[in-house]
Protein backbone atom coordinates (compact mmCIF):
# COMPACT_ATOMS: atom_id res chain seq x y z
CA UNK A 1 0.00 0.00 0.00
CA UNK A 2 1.04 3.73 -0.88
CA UNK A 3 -0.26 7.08 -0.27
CA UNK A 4 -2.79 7.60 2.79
CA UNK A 5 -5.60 5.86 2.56
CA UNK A 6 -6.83 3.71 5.57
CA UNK A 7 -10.24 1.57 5.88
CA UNK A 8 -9.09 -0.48 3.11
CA UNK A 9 -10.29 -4.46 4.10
CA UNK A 10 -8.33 -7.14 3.32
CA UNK A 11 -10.77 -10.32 4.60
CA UNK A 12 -10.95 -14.30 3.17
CA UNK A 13 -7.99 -13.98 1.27
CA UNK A 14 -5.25 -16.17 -0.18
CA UNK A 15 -2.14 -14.55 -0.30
CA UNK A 16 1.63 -16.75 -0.97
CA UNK A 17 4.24 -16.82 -2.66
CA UNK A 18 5.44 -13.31 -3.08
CA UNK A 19 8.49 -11.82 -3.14
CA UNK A 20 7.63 -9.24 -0.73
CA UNK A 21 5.06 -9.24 2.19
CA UNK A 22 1.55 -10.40 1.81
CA UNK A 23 0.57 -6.98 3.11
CA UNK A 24 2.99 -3.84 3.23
CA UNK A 25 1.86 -1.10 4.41
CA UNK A 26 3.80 2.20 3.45
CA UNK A 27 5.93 -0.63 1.33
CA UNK A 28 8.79 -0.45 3.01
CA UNK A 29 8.57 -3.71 4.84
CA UNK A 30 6.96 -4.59 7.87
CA UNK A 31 6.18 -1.95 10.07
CA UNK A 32 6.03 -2.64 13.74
CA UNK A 33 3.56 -2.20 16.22
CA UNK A 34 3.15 1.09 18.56
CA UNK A 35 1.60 0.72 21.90
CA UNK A 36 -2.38 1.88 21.72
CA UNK A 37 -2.13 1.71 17.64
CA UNK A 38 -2.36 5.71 17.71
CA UNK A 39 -0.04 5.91 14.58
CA UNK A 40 -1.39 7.64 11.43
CA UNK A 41 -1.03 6.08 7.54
CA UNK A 42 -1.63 3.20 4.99
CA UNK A 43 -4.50 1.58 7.06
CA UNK A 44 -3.38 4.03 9.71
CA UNK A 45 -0.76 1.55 10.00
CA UNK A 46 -3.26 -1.18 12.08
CA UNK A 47 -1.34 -2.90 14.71
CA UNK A 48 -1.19 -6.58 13.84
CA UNK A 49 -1.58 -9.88 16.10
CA UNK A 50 1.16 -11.33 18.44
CA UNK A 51 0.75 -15.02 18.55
CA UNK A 52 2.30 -16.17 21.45
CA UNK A 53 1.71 -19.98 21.27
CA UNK A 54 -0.32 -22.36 19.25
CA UNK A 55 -0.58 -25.05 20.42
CA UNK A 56 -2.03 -28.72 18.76
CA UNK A 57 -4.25 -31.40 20.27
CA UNK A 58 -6.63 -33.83 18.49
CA UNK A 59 -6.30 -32.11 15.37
CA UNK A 60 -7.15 -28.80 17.05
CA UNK A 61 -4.96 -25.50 17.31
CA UNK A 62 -4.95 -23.66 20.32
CA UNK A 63 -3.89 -19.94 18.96
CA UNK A 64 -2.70 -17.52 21.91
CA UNK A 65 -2.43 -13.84 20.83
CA UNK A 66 -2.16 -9.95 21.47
CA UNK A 67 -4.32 -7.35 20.23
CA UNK A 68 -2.96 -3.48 21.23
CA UNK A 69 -6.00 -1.94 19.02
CA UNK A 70 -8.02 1.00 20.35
CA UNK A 71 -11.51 0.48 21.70
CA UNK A 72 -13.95 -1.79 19.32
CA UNK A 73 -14.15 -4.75 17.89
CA UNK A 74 -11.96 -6.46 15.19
CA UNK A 75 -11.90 -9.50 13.43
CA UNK A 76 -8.98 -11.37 13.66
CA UNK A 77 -8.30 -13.90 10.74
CA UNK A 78 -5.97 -16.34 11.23
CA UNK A 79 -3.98 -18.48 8.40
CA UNK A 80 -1.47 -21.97 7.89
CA UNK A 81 1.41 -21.30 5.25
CA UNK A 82 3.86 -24.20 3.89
CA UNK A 83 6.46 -21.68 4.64
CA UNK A 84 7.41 -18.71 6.01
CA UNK A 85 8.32 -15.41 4.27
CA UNK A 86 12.05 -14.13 4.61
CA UNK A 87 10.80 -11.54 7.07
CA UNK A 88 9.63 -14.36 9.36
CA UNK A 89 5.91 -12.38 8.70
CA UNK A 90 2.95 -13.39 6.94
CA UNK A 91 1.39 -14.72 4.21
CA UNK A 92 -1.76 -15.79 4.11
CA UNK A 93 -1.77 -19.09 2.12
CA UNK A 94 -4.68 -20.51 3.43
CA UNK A 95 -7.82 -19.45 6.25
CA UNK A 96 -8.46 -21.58 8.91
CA UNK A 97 -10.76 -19.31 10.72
CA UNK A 98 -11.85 -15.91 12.50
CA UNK A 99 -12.69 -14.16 15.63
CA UNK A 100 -14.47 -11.24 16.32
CA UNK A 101 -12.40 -10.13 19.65
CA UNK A 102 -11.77 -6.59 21.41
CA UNK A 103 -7.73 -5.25 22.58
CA UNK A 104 -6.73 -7.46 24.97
CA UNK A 105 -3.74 -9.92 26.34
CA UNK A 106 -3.85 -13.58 26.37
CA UNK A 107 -7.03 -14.30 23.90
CA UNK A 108 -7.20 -17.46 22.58
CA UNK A 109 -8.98 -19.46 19.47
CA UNK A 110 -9.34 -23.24 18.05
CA UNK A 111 -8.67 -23.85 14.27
CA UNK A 112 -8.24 -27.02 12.94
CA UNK A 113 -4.41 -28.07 12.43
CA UNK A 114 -1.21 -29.97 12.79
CA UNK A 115 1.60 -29.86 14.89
CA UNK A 116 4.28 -27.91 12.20
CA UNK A 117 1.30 -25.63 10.66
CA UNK A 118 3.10 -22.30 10.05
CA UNK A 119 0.35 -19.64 11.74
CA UNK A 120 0.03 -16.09 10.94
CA UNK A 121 -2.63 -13.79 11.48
CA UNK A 122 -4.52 -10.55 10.91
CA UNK A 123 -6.81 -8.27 12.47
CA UNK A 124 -9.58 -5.79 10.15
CA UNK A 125 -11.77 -3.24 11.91
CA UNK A 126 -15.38 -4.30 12.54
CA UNK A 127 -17.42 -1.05 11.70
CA UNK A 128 -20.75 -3.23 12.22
CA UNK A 129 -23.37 -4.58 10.06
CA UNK A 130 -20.90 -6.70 8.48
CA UNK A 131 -18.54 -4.03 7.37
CA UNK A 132 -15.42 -3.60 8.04
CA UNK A 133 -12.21 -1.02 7.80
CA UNK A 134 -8.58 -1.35 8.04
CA UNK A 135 -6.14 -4.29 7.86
CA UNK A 136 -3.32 -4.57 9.31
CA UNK A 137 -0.17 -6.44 7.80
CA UNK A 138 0.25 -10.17 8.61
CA UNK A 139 1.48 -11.33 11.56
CA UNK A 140 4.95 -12.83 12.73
CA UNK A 141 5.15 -16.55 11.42
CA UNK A 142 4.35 -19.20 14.65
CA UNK A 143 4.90 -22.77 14.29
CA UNK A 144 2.25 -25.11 15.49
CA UNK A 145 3.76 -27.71 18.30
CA UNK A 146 2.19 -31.25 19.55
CA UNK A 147 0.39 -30.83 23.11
CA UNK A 148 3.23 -31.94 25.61
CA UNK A 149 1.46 -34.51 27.82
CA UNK A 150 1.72 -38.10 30.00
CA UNK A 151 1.21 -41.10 28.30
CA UNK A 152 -2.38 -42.30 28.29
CA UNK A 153 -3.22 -44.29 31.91
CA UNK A 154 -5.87 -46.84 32.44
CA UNK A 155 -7.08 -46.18 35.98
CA UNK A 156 -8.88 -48.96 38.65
CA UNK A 157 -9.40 -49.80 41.90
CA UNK A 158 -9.27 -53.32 43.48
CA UNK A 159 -11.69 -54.93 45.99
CA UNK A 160 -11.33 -53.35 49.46
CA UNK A 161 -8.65 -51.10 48.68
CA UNK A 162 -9.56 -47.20 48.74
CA UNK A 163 -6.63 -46.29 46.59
CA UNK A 164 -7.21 -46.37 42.68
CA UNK A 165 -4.28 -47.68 40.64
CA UNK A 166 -3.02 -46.26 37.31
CA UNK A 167 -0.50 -47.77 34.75
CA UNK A 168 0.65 -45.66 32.24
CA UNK A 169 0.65 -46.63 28.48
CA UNK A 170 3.92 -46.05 26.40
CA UNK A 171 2.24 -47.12 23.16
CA UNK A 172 3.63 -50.96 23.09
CA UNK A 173 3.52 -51.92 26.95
CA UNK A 174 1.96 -50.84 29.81
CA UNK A 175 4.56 -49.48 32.84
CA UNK A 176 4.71 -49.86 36.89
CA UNK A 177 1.30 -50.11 38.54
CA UNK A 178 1.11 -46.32 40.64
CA UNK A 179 -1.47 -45.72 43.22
CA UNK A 180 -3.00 -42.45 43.81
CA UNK A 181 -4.99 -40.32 46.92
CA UNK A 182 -7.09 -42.77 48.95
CA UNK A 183 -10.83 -41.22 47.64
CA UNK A 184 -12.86 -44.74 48.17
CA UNK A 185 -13.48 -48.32 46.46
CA UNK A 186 -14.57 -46.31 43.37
CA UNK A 187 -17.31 -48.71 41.34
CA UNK A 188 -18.31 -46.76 38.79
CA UNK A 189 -15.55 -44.12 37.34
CA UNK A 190 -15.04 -41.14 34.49
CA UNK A 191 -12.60 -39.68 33.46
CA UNK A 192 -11.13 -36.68 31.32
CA UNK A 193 -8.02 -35.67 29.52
CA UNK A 194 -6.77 -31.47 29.54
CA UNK A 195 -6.69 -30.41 25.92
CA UNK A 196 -3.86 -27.41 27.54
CA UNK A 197 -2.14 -29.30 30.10
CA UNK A 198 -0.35 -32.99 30.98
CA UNK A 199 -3.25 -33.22 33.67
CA UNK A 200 -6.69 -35.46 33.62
CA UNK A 201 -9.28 -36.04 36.14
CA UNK A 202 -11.04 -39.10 37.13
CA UNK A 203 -14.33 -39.49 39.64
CA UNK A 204 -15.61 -42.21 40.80
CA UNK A 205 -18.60 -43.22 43.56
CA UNK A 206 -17.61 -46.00 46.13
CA UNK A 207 -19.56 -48.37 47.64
CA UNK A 208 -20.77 -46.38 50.27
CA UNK A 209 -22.14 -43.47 47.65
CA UNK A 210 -19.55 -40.76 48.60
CA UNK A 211 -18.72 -39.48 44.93
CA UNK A 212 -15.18 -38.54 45.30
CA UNK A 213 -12.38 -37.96 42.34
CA UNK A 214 -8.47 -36.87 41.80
CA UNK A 215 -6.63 -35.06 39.50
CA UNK A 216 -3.42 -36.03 37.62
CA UNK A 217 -0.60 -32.94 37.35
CA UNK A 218 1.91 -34.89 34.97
CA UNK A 219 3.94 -36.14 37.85
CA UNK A 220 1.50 -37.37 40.48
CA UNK A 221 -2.28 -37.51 41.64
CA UNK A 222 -3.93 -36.31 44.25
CA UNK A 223 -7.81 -35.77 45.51
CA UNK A 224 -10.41 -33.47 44.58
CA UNK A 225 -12.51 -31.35 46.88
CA UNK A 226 -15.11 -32.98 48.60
CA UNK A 227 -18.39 -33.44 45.98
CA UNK A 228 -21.36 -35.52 46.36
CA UNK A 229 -23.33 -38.31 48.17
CA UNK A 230 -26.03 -40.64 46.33
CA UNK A 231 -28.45 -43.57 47.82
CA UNK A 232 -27.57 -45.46 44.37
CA UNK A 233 -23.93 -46.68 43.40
CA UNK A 234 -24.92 -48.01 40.30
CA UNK A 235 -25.40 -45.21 37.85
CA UNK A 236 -23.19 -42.58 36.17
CA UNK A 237 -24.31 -40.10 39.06
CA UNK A 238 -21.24 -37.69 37.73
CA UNK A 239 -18.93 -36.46 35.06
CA UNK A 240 -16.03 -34.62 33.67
CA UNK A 241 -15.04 -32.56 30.77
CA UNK A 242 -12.64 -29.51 30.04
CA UNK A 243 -13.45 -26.52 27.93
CA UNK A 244 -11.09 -26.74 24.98
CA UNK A 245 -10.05 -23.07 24.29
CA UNK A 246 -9.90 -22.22 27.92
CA UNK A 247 -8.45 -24.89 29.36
CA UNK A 248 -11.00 -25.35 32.64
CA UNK A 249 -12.51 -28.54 33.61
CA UNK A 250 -16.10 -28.54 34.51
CA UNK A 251 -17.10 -31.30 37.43
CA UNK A 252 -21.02 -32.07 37.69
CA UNK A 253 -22.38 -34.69 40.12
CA UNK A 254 -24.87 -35.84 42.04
CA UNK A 255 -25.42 -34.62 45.64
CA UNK A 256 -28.55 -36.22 47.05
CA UNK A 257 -31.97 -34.78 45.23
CA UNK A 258 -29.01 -31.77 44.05
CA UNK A 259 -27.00 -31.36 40.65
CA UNK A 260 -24.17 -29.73 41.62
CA UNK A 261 -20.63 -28.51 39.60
CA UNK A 262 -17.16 -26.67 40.00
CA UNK A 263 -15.10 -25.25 38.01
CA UNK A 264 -11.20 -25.91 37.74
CA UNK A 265 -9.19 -23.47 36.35
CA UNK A 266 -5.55 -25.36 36.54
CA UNK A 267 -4.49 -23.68 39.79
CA UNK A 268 -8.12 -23.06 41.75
CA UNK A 269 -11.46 -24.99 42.33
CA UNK A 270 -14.62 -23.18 42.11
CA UNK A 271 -16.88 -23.08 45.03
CA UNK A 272 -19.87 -25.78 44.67
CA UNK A 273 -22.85 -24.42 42.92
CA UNK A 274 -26.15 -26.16 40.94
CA UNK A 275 -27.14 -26.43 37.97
CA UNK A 276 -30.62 -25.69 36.58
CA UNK A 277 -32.66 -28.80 37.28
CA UNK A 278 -35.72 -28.64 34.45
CA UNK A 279 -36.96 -31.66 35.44
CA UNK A 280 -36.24 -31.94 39.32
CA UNK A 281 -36.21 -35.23 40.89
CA UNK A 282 -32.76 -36.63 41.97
CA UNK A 283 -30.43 -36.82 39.54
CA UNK A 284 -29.04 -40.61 38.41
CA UNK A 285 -27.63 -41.17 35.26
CA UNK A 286 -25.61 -38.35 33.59
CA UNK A 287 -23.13 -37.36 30.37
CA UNK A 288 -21.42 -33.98 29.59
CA UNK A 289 -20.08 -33.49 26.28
CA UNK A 290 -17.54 -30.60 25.06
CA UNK A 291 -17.77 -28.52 22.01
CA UNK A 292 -14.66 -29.35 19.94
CA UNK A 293 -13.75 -26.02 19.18
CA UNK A 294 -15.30 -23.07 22.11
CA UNK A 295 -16.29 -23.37 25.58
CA UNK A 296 -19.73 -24.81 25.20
CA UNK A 297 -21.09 -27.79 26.72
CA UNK A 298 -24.31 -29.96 26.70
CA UNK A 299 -25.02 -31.69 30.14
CA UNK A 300 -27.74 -34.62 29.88
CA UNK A 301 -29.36 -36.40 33.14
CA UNK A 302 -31.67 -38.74 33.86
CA UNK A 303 -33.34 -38.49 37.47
CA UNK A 304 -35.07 -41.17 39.57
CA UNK A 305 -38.25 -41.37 38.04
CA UNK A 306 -36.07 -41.96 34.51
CA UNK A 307 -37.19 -38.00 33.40
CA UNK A 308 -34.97 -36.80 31.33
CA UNK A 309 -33.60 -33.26 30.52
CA UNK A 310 -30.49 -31.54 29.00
CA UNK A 311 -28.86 -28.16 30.03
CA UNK A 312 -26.35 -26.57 28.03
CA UNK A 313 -23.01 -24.67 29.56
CA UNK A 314 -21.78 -21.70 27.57
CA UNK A 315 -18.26 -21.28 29.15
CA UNK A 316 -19.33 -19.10 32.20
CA UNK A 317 -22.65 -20.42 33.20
CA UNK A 318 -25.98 -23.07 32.34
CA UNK A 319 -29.19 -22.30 30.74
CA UNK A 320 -30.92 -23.16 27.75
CA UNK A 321 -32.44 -25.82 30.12
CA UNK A 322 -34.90 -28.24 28.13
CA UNK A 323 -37.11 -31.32 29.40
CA UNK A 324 -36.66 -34.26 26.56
CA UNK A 325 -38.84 -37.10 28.65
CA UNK A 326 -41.47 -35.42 31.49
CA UNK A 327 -43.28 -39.28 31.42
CA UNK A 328 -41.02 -41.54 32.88
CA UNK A 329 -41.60 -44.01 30.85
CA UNK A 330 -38.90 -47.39 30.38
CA UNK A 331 -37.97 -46.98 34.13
CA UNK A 332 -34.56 -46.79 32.48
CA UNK A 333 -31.61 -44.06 33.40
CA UNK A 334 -29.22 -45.87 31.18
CA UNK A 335 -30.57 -44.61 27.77
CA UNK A 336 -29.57 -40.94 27.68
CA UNK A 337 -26.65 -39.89 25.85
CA UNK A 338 -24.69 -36.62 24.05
CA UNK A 339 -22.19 -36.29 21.67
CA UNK A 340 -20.97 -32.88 19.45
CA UNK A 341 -20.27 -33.35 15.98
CA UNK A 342 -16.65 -32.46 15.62
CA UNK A 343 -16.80 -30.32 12.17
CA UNK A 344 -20.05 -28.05 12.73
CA UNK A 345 -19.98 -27.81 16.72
CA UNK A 346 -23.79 -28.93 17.14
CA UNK A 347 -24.56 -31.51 20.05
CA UNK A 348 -26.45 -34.36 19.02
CA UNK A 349 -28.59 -35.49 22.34
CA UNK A 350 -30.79 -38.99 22.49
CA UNK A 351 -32.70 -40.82 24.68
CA UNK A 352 -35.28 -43.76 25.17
CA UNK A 353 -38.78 -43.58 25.81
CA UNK A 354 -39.94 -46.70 26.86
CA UNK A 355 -40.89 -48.08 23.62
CA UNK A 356 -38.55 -49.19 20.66
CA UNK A 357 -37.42 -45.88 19.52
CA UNK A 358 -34.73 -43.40 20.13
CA UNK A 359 -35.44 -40.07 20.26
CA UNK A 360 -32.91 -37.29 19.21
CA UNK A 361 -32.65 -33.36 19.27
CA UNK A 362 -29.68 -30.84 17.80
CA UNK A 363 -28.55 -28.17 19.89
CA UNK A 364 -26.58 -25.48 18.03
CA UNK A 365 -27.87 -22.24 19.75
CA UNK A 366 -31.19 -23.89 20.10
CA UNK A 367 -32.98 -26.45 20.14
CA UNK A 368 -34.50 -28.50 17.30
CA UNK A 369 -37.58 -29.98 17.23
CA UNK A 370 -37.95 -33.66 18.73
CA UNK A 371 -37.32 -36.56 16.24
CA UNK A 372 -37.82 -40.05 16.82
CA UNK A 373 -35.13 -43.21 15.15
CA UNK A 374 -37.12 -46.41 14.75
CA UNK A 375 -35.62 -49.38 16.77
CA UNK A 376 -34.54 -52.73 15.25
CA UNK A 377 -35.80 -55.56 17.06
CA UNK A 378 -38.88 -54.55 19.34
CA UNK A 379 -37.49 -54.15 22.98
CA UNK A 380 -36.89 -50.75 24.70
CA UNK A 381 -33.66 -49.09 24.80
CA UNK A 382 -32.02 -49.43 28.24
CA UNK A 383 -28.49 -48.43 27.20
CA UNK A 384 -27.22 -46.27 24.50
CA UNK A 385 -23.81 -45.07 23.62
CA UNK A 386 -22.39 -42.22 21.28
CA UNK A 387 -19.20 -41.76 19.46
CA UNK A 388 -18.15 -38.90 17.39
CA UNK A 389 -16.24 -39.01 14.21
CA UNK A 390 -13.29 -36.72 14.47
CA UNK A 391 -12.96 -36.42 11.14
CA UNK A 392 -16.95 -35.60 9.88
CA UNK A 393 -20.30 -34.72 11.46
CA UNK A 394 -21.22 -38.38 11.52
CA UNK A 395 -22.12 -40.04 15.15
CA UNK A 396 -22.06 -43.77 15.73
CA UNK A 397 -24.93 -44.93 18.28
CA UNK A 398 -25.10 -48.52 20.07
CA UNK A 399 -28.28 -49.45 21.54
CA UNK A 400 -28.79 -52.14 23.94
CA UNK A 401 -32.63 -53.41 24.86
CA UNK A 402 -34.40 -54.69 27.71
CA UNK A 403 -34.49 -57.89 25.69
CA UNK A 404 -30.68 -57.84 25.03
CA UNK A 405 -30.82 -57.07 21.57
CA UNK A 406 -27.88 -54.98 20.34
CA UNK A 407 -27.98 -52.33 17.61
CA UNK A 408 -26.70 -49.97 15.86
CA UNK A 409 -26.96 -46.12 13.89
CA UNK A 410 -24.98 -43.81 12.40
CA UNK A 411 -26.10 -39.84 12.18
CA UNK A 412 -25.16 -38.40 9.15
């Protein structure tokens, strides 16, 4: 760019191969940033991201980055190159996605990616109602690196013993048996991996029907806050998941005729607090699923008179709360389920109805209507499982019946 024009937009494009930058502004090479962005010029010379880390899990890309932009909002657009210019800046060679964000330290967004993708990134001006003004120049080049975590554990307990064991996984054998806090017989247990950090958590009820977990910091376990008691030890009366962009891990459980939570942030636990019951009734049987690529998070639960609801968590709080089953029918907790497809970011929820079917709704910022998925076979569904494709929108679903019939779906 030349001269002294600003508000020029440079959005959704695919820029390589150049001998210069991808963007210049004043072209004279890359011009750097000024605290506040107060400068005057070509695109009034927009400050342009600092990534600070990306980092890759599961296919995802955690981006970390600066934004010293005045008061607004800007759309940041972020990009994977097969190289990097000579200026270790920019180019754009192809989008993996945007944000609309404000100034700020330490923001964060998921694109799909590899460990090695070459990121850069811009931010444009939002002027609102889907206009925009100035770009600023690309970016300094930041290389994608593989998550940094323990090898994957299988966790148990053995009969008596109120220690759980681990055993660590090296991808060929499994190593030394290592016990962690003493939290109860655990027998029934869940467990989930940090997408940010060599950490997991794992909860478990005991015999007794304290509801009691630990955490895993890379080197060592040890136990959870106190949670929840239930009268029944033999339903999923908890779970885990963590958010993927933020890195927190969201605890829900049981606690008598209560559906409690925390929040873990990697250094602090939340105090306890409920969730939105739509149904009431004590809770029994529940799943929580995480979005693949924000904060969001679909909680399903089955109480004791086998009603069935979902609530939805949107990274700082629930709501969206929605009865699926007021009748009861079945007398089945077993048969509710939730799983997000990994491309799109919509949850798919089911559950039985005391009858052959399955029924199903999509939540992607609301709720679908109901649907129903004939059964094969004639009993009533009293379990069902989901699994996501990472690599589509399809879900697998098994389905077991009260007559011990087994089959299966897949949601396309």
């Amino acid at each position: 760019m030349t001269g002294s024009s600003s508000g020029n937009s440079i959005l959704g494009n695919i820029i390589h191969s150049n001998g210069g930058l991808g963007i210049d502004h004043n072209n004279d090479g890359v011009t750097g940033n000024d605290v506040g962005d107060g400068d005057t010029g070509q695109n009034d010379f927009m400050n342009f991201p600092v990534v600070t880390s990306a980092v890759e899990s599961s296919g995802n890309v955690t981006v970390t980055f600066d934004l010293d932009v005045p008061a607004g909002t800007y759309r940041v657009e972020f990009f994977d190159n097969s190289a990097v210019d000579g200026s270790g800046y920019g180019e754009g060679e192809m989008l993996l996605g945007a944000v609309d964000v404000s100034a700020g330290t330490g923001l964060t967004h998921v694109v799909s990616g590899a460990s090695g993708d070459i990121i850069t990134a811009t931010a444009t001006e939002s002027l609102g109602g889907g206009s925009y003004g100035s770009t600023s120049e690309f970016s300094a080049a930041f290389t994608a690196t593989a998550y940094a975590h323990s090898d994957p554990m299988a966790v148990w307990r053995r009969s008596g013993q109120s220690t759980p064991f681990s055993s660590a996984w090296d991808g060929s054998t499994f190593g030394g048996t290592q016990t962690s806090a003493s939290v109860g017989d655990f027998r029934i247990v869940q467990g989930a991996e940090s997408p940010t950090r060599d950490e997991a958590i794992v909860v478990g009820v005991d015999s007794g029907g304290t509801i009691a977990g630990v955490i895993w910091d890379g080197s060592a376990w040890t136990a959870l806050p106190s949670l929840g008691t239930t009268s029944q030890t033999y339903w999923w009366g908890f779970d885990a998941a963590y958010e993927p962009v933020s890195g927190d891990a969201v605890v829900v459980y049981a606690d008598g005729t209560a559906l409690n939570y925390r929040v873990w942030d990697g250094s602090t636990w939340s105090a306890e607090a409920s969730v939105p019951e739509p149904a009431g009734g004590t809770p029994r049987q529940m799943q929580l699923a995480a979005h693949p690529f924000s904060d969001e998070m679909v909680l399903i639960v089955s109480n004791d008179s086998s009603q069935d609801y979902a609530v939805v968590w949107d990274g700082s709080a629930w709501g969206n709360g929605l009865t699926l089953d007021s009748t009861g029918s079945g007398n089945d907790r077993t048969d509710v389920y939730v799983a997000y497809e990994q491309l799109s970011g919509r949850a798919l929820v089911v559950w039985g109805s005391g009858n052959d079917d399955v029924h199903f709704r999509v939540w992607d910022a609301g709720w679908s209507n109901e649907f129903v998925t004939p059964g094969i076979g004639g009993g009533f569904a009293r379990w069902i499982t989901l699994g996501s494709d990472p690599n589509s929108d399809n879900i697998a679903m098994g389905v077991l019946t009260n007559d011990s019939d087994v089959w299966l779906s897949v949601w396309t």
